[in-house]
Protein backbone atom coordinates (compact mmCIF):
# COMPACT_ATOMS: atom_id res chain seq x y z
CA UNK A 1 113.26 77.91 119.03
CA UNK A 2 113.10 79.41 115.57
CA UNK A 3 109.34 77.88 115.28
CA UNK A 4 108.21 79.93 118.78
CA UNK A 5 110.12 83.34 117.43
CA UNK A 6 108.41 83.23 114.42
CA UNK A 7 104.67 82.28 115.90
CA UNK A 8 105.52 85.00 118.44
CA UNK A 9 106.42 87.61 115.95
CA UNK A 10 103.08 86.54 114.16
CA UNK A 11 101.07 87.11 116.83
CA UNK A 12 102.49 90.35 118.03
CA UNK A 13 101.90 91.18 113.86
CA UNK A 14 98.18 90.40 114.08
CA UNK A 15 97.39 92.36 116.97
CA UNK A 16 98.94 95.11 116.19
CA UNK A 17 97.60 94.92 112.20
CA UNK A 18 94.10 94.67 113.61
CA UNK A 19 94.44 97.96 115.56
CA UNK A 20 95.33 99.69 112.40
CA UNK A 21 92.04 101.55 111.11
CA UNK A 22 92.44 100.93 106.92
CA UNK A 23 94.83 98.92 104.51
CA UNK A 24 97.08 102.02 102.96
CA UNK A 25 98.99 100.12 100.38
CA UNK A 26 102.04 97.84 99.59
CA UNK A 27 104.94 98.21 98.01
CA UNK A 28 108.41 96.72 97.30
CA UNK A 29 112.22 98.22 99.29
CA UNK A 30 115.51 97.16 99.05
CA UNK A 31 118.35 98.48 101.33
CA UNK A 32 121.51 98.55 101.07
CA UNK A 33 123.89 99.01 103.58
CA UNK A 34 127.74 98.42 103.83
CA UNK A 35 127.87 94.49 104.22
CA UNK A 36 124.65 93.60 102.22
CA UNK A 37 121.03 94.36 100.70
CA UNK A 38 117.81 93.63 102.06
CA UNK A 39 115.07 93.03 99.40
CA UNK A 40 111.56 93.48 100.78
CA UNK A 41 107.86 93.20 100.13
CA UNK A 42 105.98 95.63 102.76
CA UNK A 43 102.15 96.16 103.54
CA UNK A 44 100.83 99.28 105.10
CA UNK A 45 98.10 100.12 107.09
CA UNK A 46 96.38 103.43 108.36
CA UNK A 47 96.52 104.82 111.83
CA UNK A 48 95.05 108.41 111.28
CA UNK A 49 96.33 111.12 108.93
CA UNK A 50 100.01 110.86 109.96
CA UNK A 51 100.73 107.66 111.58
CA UNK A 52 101.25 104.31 109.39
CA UNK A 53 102.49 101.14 110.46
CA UNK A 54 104.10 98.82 108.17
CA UNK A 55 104.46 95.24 108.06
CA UNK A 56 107.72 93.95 105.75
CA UNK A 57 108.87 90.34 104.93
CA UNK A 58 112.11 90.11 103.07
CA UNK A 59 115.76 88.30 102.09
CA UNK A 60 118.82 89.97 103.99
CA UNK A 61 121.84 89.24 101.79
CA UNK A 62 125.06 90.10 104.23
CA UNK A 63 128.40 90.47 102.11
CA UNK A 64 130.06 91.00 105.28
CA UNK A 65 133.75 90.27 103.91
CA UNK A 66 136.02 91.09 106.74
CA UNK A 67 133.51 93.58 108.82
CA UNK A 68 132.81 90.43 111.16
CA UNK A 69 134.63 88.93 113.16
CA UNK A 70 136.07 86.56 110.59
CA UNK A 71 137.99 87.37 107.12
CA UNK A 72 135.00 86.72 105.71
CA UNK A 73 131.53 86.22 106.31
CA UNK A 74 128.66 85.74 103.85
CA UNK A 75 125.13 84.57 104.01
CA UNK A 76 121.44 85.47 104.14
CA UNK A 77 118.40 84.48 105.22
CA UNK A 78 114.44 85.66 105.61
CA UNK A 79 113.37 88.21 108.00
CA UNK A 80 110.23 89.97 109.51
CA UNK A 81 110.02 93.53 110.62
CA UNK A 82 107.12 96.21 112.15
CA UNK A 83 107.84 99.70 111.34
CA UNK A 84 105.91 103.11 112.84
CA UNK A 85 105.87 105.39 110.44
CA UNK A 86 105.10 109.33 111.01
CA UNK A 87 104.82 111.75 108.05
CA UNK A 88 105.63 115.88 108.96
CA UNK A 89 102.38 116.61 107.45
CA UNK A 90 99.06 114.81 107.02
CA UNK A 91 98.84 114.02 103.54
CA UNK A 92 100.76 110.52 103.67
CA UNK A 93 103.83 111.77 101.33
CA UNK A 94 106.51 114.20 101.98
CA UNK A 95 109.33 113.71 105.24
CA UNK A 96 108.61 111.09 107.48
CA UNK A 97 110.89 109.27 110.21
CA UNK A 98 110.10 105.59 111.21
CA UNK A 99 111.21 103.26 113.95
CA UNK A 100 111.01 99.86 112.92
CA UNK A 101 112.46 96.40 114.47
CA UNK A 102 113.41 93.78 112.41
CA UNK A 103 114.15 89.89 113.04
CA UNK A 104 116.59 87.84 110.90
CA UNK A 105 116.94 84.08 110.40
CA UNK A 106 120.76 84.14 108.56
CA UNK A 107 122.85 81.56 108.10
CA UNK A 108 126.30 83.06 107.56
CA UNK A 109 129.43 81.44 106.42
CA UNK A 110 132.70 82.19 107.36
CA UNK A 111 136.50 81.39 106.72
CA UNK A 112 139.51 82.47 108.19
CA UNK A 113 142.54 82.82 106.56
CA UNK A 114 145.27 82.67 109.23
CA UNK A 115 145.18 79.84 110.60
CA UNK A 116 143.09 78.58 106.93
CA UNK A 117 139.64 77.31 108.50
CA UNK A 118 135.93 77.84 107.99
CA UNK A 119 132.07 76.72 109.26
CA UNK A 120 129.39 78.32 109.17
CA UNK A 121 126.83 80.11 111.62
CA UNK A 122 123.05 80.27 112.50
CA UNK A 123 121.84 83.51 113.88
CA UNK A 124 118.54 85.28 114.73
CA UNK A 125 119.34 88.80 114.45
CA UNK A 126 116.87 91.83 116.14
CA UNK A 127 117.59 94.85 114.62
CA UNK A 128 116.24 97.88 116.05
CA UNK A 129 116.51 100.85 113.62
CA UNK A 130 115.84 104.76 113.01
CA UNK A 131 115.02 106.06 109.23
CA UNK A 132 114.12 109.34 107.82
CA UNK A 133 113.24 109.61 104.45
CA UNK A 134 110.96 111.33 101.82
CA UNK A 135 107.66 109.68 99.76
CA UNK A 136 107.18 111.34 96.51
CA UNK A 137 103.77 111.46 94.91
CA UNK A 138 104.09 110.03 91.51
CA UNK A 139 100.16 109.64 90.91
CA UNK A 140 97.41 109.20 92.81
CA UNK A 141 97.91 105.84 93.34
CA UNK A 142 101.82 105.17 93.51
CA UNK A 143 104.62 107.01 95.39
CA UNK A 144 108.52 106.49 95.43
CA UNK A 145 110.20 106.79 98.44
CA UNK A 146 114.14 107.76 99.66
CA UNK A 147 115.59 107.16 103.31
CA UNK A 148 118.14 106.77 105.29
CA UNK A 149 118.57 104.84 108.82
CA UNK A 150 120.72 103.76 111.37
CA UNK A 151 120.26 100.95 113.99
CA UNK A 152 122.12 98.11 115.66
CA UNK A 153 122.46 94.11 114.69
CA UNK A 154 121.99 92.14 118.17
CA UNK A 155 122.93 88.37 117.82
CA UNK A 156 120.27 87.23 119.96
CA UNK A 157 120.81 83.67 119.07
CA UNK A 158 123.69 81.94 117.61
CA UNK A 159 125.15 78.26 116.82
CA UNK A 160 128.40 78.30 115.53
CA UNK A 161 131.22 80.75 116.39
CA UNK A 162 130.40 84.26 116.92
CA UNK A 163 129.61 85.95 113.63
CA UNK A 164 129.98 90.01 113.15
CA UNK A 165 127.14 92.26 114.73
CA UNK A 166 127.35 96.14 115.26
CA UNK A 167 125.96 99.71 114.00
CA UNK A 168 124.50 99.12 110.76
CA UNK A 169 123.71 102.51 108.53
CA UNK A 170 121.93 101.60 105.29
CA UNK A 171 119.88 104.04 102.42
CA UNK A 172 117.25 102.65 100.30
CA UNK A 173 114.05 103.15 98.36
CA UNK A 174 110.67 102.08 98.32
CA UNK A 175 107.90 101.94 95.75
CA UNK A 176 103.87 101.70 97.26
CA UNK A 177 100.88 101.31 95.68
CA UNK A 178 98.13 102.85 97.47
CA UNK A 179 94.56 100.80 97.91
């Protein structure tokens, strides 16, 4: 199942990469929200003077300690996401706000303390989320970026016991390299 997400999300990557008019860049985030980090390398592309979509591979670390729905739940695992991407202005840098989904292959353990058991989890998470943020210009070539988001972990597919899922907020920073 994992094999036919992934060559799905592929696809769906191509297509919508080859609309894209010009590479923009690529850059390095990480995330952090209150049960992890996500650590990610991202490529951008061009859709006109305001409009990029990005393309991000990563690691989601979850430090979910008692936020699940177990004392304590900890894991990771690599994950995909598409992001739209729409600056204020057009001069690719200042405020922007982005919708991007993600997809996460975690594998999460968990123990309990009361009764004292544990096991671990498999999940594909989709993660729809909403960020605004702000790219700086640092040169003509490289920009720093802040942002904030909110969104929602769905649990599309689990085996094991049910694992936490919920709002998520997170903040993070990005640095791009433009082409």
């Amino acid at each position: 199942m994992r094999i036919k997400t992934a060559l799905i999300l592929s696809m769906c990557f191509s297509f919508s990469i080859s609309k894209a008019q010009k590479a923009e860049g690529y850059g390095l985030e990480i995330q952090a929200y209150p049960a992890g980090m996500m650590f990610l390398a991202k490529t951008a592309f061009s859709l006109n003077e305001q409009n990029i979509l990005n393309a991000r591979i990563g690691y989601n670390m979850a430090r979910r300690q008692d936020f699940g729905e177990h004392d304590n739940e900890e894991g990771g695992g690599l994950g995909l996401n598409m992001g739209f991407k729409h600056y204020l202005k057009p001069i690719h840098s200042g405020f922007y706000y982005e919708l991007k989904s993600s997809i996460w292959f975690m594998n999460i353990d968990w123990r309990d303390n009361n009764p004292n058991r544990n096991g671990s989890t498999s999940i594909t998470v989709f993660q729809p989320t909403v960020m605004a943020g702000y790219d700086f210009n640092l040169s003509s070539k490289m920009s720093f970026g802040l942002y904030a988001g909110f969104g929602y972990e769905i649990n599309v597919i689990s085996s094991g016991e049910d694992v936490g899922q919920g709002g998520i907020s997170l903040v993070g920073f990005s640095l791009s390299r433009k082409l």
